[in-house]
Protein backbone atom coordinates (compact mmCIF):
# COMPACT_ATOMS: atom_id res chain seq x y z
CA UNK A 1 43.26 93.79 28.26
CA UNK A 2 46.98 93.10 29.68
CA UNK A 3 45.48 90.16 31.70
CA UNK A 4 43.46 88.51 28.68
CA UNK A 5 46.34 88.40 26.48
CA UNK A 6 48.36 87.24 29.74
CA UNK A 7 46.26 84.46 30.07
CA UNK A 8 46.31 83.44 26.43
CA UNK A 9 49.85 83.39 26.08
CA UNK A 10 50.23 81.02 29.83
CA UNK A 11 47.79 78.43 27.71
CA UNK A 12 49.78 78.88 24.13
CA UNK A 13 52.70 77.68 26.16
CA UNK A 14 50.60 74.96 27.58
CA UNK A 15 49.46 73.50 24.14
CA UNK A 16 52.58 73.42 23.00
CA UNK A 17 53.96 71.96 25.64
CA UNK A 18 50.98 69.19 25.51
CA UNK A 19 51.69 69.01 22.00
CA UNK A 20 55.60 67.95 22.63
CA UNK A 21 54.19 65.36 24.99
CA UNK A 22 51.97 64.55 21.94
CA UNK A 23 54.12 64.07 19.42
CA UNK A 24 56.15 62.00 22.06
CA UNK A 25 53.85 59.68 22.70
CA UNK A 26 52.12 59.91 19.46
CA UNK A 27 51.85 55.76 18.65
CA UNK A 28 50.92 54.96 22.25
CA UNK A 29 48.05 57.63 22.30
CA UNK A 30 46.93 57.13 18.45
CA UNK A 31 48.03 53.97 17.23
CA UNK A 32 46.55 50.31 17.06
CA UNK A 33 44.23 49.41 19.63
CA UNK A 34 44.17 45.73 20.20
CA UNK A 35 40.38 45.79 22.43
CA UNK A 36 39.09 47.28 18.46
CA UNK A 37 39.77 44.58 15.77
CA UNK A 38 37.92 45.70 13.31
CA UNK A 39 39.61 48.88 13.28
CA UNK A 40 41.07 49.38 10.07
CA UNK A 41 44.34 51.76 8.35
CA UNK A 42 41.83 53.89 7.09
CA UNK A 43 39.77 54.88 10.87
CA UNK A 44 43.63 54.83 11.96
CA UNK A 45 44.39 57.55 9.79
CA UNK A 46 41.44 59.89 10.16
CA UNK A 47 41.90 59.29 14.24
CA UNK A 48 45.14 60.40 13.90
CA UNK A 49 44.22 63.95 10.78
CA UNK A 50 41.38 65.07 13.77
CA UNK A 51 44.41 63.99 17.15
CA UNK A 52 46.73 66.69 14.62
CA UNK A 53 44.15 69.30 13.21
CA UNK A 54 42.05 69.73 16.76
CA UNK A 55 45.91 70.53 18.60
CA UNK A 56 46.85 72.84 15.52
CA UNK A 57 43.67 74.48 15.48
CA UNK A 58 43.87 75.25 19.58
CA UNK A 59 47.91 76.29 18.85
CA UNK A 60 46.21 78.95 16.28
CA UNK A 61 43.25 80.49 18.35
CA UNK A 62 45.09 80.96 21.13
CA UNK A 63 48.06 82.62 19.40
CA UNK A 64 45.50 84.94 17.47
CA UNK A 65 44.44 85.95 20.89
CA UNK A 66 47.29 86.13 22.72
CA UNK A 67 48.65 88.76 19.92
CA UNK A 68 45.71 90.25 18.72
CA UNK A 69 44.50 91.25 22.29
C-alpha cells in the first residue's frame, strides 16, 4: 500500500510540475495556429477549456490516490 501511494505522489509532483511548464508556455502550446485558418476564437477557446480541465482532472485523481491510499 506504502508503494502505491509512493508512486502516486512521484506523478502528482510530475503534473504539477508539467503543469508549470504549461502555464509557461501556455500561448505557444494553445494559441493561434497559422497551418489552420479557418480556426476560429470559438475552437480556440474550447482547445484551450479541454488543454485546462484534462491537466486539472489528472492533478485531482492522482491526489485522491496519493492520499486516499
Amino acid at each position: 500500500m506504502l508503494a502505491a501511494k509512493l508512486i502516486f505522489a512521484v506523478l502528482l509532483v510530475a503534473v504539477l510540475i508539467i503543469g508549470i511548464y504549461m502555464f509557461r508556455n501556455f500561448d505557444r502550446l494553445v494559441g493561434v495556429d497559422p497551418s489552420i485558418p479557418s480556426e476560429n476564437e470559438g475552437a480556440r477557446f474550447i482547445n484551450k477549456g479541454q488543454f485546462i480541465l484534462i491537466w486539472a482532472m489528472a492533478v485531482k485523481l492522482l491526489a485522491m490516490m496519493a492520499w486516499i491510499l
